[in-house]
Protein backbone atom coordinates (compact mmCIF):
# COMPACT_ATOMS: atom_id res chain seq x y z
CA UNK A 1 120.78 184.46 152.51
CA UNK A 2 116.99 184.52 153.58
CA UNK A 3 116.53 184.15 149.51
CA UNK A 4 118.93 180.73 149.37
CA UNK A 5 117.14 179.83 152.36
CA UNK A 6 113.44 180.09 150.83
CA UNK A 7 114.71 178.17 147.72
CA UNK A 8 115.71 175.57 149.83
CA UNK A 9 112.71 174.74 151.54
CA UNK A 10 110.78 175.11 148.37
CA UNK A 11 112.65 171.95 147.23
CA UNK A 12 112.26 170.24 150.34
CA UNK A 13 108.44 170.45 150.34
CA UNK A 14 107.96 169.53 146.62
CA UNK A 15 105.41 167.55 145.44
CA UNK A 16 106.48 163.98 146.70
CA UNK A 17 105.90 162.97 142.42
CA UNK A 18 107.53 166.61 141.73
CA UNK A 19 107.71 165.74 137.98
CA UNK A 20 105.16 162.85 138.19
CA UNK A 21 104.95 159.00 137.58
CA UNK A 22 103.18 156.73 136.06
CA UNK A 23 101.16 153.70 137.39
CA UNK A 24 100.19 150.33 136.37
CA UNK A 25 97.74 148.13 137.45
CA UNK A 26 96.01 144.59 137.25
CA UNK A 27 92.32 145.82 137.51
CA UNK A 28 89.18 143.46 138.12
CA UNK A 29 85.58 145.71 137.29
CA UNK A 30 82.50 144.55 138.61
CA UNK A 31 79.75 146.58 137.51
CA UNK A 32 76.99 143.82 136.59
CA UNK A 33 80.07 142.26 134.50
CA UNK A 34 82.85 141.25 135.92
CA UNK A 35 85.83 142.83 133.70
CA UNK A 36 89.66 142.41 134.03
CA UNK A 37 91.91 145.14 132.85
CA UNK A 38 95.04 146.51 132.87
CA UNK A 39 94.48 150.48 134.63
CA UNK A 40 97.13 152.98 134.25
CA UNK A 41 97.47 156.13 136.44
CA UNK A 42 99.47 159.12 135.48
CA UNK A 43 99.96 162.28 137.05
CA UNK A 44 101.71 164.89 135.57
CA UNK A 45 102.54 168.52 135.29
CA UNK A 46 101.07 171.27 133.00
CA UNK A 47 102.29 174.64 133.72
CA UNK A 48 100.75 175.56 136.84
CA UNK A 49 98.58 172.74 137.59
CA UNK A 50 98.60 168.65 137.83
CA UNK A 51 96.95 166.59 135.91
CA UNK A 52 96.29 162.90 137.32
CA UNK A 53 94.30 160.56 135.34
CA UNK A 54 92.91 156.71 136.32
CA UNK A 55 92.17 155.05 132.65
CA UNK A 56 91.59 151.13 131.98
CA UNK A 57 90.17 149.88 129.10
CA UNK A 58 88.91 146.47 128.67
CA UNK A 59 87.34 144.34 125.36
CA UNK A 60 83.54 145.71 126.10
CA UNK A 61 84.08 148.86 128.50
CA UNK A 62 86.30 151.17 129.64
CA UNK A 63 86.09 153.82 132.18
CA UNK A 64 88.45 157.11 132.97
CA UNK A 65 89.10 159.35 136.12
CA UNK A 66 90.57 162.72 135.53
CA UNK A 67 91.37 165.57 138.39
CA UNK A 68 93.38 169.06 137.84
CA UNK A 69 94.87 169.94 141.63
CA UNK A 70 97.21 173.08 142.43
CA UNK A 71 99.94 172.12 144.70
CA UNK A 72 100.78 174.20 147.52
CA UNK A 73 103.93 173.70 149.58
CA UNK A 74 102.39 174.72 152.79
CA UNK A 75 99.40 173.00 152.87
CA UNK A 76 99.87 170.00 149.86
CA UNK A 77 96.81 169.28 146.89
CA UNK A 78 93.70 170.70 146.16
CA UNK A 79 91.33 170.03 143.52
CA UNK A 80 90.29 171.93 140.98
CA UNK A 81 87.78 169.35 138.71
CA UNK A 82 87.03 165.88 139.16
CA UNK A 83 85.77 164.13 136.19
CA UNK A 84 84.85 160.63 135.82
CA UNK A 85 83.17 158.53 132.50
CA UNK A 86 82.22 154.70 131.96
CA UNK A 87 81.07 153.14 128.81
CA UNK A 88 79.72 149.57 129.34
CA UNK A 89 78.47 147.74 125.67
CA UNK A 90 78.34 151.36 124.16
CA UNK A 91 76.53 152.79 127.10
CA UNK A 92 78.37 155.97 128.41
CA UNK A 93 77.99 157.64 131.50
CA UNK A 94 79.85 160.26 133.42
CA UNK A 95 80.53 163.34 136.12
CA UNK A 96 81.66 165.95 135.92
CA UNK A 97 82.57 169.04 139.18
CA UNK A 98 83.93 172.23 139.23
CA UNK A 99 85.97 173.07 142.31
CA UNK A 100 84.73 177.18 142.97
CA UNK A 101 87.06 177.63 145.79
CA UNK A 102 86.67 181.50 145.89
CA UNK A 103 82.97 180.97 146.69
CA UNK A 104 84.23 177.74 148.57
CA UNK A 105 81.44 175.80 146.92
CA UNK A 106 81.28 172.84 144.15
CA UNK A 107 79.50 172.80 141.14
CA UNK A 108 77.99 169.72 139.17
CA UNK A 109 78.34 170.52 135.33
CA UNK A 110 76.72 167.22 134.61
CA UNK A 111 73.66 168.91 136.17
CA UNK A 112 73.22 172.56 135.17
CA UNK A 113 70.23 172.66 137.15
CA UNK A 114 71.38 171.59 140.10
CA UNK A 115 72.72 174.36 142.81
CA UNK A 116 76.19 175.07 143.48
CA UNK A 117 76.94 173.46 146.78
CA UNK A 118 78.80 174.97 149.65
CA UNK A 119 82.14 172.64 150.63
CA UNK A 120 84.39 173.20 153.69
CA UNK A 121 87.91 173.88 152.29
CA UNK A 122 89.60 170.73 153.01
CA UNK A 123 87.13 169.14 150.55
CA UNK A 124 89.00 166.38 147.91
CA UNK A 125 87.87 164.16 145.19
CA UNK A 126 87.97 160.52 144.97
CA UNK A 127 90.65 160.62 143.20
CA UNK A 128 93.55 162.82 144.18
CA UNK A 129 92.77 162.72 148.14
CA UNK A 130 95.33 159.73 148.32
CA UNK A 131 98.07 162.90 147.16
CA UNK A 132 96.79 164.45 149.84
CA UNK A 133 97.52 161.36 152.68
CA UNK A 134 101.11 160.87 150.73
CA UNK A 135 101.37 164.40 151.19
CA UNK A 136 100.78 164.38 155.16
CA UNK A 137 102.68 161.36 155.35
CA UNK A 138 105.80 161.72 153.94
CA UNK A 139 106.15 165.61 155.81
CA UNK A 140 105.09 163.92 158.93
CA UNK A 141 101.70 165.65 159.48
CA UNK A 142 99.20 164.17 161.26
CA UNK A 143 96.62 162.42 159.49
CA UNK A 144 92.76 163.67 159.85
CA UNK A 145 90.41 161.67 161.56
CA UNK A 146 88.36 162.55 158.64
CA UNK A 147 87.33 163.36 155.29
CA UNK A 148 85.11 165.60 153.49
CA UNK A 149 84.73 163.51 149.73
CA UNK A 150 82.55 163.85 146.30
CA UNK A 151 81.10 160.65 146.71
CA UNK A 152 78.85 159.60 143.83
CA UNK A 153 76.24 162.36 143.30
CA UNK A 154 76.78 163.28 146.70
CA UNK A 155 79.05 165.08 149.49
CA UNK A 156 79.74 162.98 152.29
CA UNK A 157 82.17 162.69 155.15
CA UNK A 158 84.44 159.62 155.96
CA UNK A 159 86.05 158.49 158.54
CA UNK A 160 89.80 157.74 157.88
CA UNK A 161 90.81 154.09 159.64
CA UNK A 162 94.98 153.75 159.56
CA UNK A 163 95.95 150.09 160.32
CA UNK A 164 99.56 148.80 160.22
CA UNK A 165 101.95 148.24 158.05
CA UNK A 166 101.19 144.97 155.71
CA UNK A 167 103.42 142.62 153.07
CA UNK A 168 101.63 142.98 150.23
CA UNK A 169 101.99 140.39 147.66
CA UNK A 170 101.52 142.38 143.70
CA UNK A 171 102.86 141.48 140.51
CA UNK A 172 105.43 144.46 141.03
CA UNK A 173 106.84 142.29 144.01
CA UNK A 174 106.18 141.61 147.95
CA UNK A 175 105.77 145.74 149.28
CA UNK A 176 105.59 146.58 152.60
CA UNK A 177 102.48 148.88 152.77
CA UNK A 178 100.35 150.78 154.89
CA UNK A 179 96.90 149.56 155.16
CA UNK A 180 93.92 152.26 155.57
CA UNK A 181 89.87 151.88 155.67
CA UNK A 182 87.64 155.17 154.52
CA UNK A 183 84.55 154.83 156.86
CA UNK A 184 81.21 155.67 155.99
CA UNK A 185 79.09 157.86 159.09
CA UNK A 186 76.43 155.45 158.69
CA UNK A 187 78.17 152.48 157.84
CA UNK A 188 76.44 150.00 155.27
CA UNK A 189 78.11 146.23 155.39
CA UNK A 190 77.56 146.44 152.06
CA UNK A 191 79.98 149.13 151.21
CA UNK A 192 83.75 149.16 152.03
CA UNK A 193 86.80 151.09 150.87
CA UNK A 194 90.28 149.70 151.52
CA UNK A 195 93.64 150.83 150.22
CA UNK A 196 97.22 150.72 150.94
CA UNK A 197 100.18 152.92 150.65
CA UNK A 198 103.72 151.86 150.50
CA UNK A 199 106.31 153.76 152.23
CA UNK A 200 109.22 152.38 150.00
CA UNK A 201 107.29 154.38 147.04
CA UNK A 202 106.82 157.68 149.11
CA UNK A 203 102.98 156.42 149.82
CA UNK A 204 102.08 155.41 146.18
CA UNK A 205 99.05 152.74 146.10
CA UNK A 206 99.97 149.56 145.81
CA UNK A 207 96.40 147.69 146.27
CA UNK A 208 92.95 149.03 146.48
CA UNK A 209 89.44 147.42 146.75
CA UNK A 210 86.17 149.32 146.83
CA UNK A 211 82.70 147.47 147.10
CA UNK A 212 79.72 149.60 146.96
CA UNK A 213 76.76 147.03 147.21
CA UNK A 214 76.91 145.19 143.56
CA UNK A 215 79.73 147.27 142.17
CA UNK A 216 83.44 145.84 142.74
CA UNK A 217 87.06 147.54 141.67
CA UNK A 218 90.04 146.29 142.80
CA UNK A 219 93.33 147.68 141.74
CA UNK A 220 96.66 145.88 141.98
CA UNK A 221 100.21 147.60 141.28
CA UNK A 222 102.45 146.05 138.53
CA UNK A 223 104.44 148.11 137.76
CA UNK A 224 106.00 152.25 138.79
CA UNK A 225 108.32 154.70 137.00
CA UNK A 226 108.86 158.23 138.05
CA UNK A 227 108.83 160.89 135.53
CA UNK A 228 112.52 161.20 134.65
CA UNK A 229 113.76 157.95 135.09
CA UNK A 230 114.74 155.01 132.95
């Protein structure tokens, strides 16, 4: 009985993607050039691990975001590497980290030099933390007030801003969504982060748009499939 009853709530508290899904998006790229895309997002599963990739390609650039998370029933996603690359007119540039979790530190293997970094163990990358808030959200945990993020070449901590629920109008259709702000400590009105996370899709972005001074993305869904369905 206590056997049936662990297998249970195993399946309960899968991963809300269990087998994974795939993502597309209408992408606009401002990095000096303003470049529109189509971005697709994946994540999916490799024996004990998840993959999730971020990849849009456009006629003179292209750019890629890769993380490998463990998923843990009791507590949800946590990274092991965060990768990232960008090639603009043949110009490439990347990062690449190393999640060291036993020392509870990071390490920047685009920078050999550099020391490993000591991380508190809530730490996420800019990439799968959103898992993380679908994660809270659709087990009805309570969101942090904040975040600890790789943010660039740096570690910083953000402030997570929930706002209500929004109609969002996307190529995919009108979505109800959940709007949220990540919130610099010393907040530059030159910087913003906004995203928002639809209920109806167990929290799966449906719009995001990140200024950082001259830089611009803006992601907009267009279309969803689950891993196992038509």
């Amino acid at each position: 009985m206590l056997r049936t009853l662990i297998w249970i709530a195993g399946l309960v508290s899968m991963p809300v993607f269990g087998q994974g899904y795939e993502a597309k998006y209408d992408m606009i790229w401002s990095v000096g050039i303003k470049l529109e895309a189509e971005a697709t997002e994946t994540l999916r599963k490799t024996g004990d691990r998840f993959e999730m990739i971020l990849d849009a390609a456009a006629s003179i650039g292209s750019a890629t975001e890769t993380t490998n998370l463990l998923y843990q029933p009791e507590n949800g996603w946590k990274p092991l590497d965060y990768s990232y690359t960008q090639s603009i007119l043949g110009r490439t540039t990347g990062r690449n980290f190393r999640f060291n979790w036993n020392k509870g530190s990071v390490t920047w293997l685009h920078e050999p030099e550099r020391p490993e970094q000591a991380i508190p163990s809530d730490t996420v990358d800019p990439l799968g933390f959103r898992l993380q808030l679908a994660y809270l959200l659709n087990n009805g945990r309570t969101l942090p007030t904040s975040i600890t993020m790789l943010d660039g070449r740096d570690i910083k901590v953000k402030s997570v801003v929930p706002g209500g629920l929004e109609r969002v109008d996307t190529p995919y259709g009108t979505i109800e969504a959940q709007k949220f702000n990540l919130v610099d400590d010393n907040p530059d009105p030159k910087r913003s982060f906004e995203f928002w996370l639809a209920p109806s899709l167990d929290y799966q972005l449906v719009k995001l748009e990140k200024r950082d001074k001259k830089r611009f993305l803006a992601l907009t869904l267009k279309a969803f499939t689950k891993a196992g369905t038509p």
